[in-house]
Protein backbone atom coordinates (compact mmCIF):
# COMPACT_ATOMS: atom_id res chain seq x y z
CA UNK A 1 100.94 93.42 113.39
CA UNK A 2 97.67 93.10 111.62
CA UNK A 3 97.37 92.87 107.70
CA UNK A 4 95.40 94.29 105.43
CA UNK A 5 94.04 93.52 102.23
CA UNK A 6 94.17 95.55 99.24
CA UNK A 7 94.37 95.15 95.36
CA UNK A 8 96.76 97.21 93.29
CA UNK A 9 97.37 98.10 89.91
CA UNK A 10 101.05 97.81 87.96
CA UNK A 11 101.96 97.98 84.71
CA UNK A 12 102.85 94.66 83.55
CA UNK A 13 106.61 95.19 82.88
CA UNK A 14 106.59 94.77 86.59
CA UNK A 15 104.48 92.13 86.74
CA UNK A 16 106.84 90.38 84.88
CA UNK A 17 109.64 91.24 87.18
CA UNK A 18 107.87 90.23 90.37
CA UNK A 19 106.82 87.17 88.39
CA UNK A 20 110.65 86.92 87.64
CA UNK A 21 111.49 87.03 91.24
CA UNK A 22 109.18 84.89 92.66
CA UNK A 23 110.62 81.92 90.17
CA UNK A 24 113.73 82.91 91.33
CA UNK A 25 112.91 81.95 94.72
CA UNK A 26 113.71 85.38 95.57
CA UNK A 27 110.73 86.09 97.18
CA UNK A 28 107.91 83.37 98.28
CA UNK A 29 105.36 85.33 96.10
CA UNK A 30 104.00 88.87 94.86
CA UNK A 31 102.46 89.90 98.06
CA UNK A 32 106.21 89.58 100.08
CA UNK A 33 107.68 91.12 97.11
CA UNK A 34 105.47 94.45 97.31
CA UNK A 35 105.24 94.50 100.94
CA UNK A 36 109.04 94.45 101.27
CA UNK A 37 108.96 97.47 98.57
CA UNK A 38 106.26 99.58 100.02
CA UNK A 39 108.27 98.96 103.47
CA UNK A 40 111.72 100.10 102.47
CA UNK A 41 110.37 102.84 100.53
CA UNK A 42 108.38 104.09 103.77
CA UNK A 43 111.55 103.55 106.15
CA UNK A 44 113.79 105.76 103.09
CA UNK A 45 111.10 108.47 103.32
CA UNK A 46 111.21 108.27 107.44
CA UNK A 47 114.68 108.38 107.62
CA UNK A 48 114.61 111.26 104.72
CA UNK A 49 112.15 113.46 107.02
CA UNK A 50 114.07 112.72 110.06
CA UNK A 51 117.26 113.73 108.12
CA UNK A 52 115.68 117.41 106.88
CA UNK A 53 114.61 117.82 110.70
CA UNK A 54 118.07 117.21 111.83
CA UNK A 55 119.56 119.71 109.06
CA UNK A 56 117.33 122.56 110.97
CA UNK A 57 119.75 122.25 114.18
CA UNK A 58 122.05 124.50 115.33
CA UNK A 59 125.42 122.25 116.13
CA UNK A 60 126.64 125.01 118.16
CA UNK A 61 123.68 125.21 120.35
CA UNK A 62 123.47 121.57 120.07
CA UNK A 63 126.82 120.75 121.76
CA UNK A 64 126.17 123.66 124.37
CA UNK A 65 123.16 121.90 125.64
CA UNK A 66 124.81 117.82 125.77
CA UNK A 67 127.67 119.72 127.13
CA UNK A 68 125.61 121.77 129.76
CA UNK A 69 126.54 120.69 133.63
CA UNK A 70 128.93 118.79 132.26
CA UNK A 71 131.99 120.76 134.22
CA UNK A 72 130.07 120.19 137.59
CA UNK A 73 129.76 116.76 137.17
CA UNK A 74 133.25 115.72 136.45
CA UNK A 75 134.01 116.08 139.55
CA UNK A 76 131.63 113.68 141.11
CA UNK A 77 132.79 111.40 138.84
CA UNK A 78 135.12 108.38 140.62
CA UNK A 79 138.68 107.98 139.50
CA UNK A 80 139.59 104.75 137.26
């Protein structure tokens, strides 16, 4: 995946803490730091949308249509 550049603005208490990090050997410098931020907060808010969107579903409905054909099929299904 391609990067992009861009410049950001933070107040400084943070500064300090990435600074803080990056001695650390936590991460190799700010750039990681934010990137890994900005992509775990992304993946929360994905996961967060996805999880509203599931909330919407009927489980009753749900299981009626995995279930669905499911009778008829058992019995093409080989003994173990």
């Amino acid at each position: 995946m391609g990067k992009g550049k861009i410049a950001i603005t933070l107040d400084k208490e943070f500064v300090g803490e990435l600074d803080r990090l990056v001695n650390e050997h936590v991460f190799q410098n700010r750039s990681q730091a934010i990137q890994e931020a900005v992509s775990e907060k992304l993946l929360r808010m994905k996961h967060g949308r996805l999880t509203k969107e599931c909330a919407k579903l009927d489980p009753v409905f749900e299981k009626a249509l995995a279930e669905e054909g499911l009778v008829e099929d058992m019995s093409q299904w080989p003994q173990y």
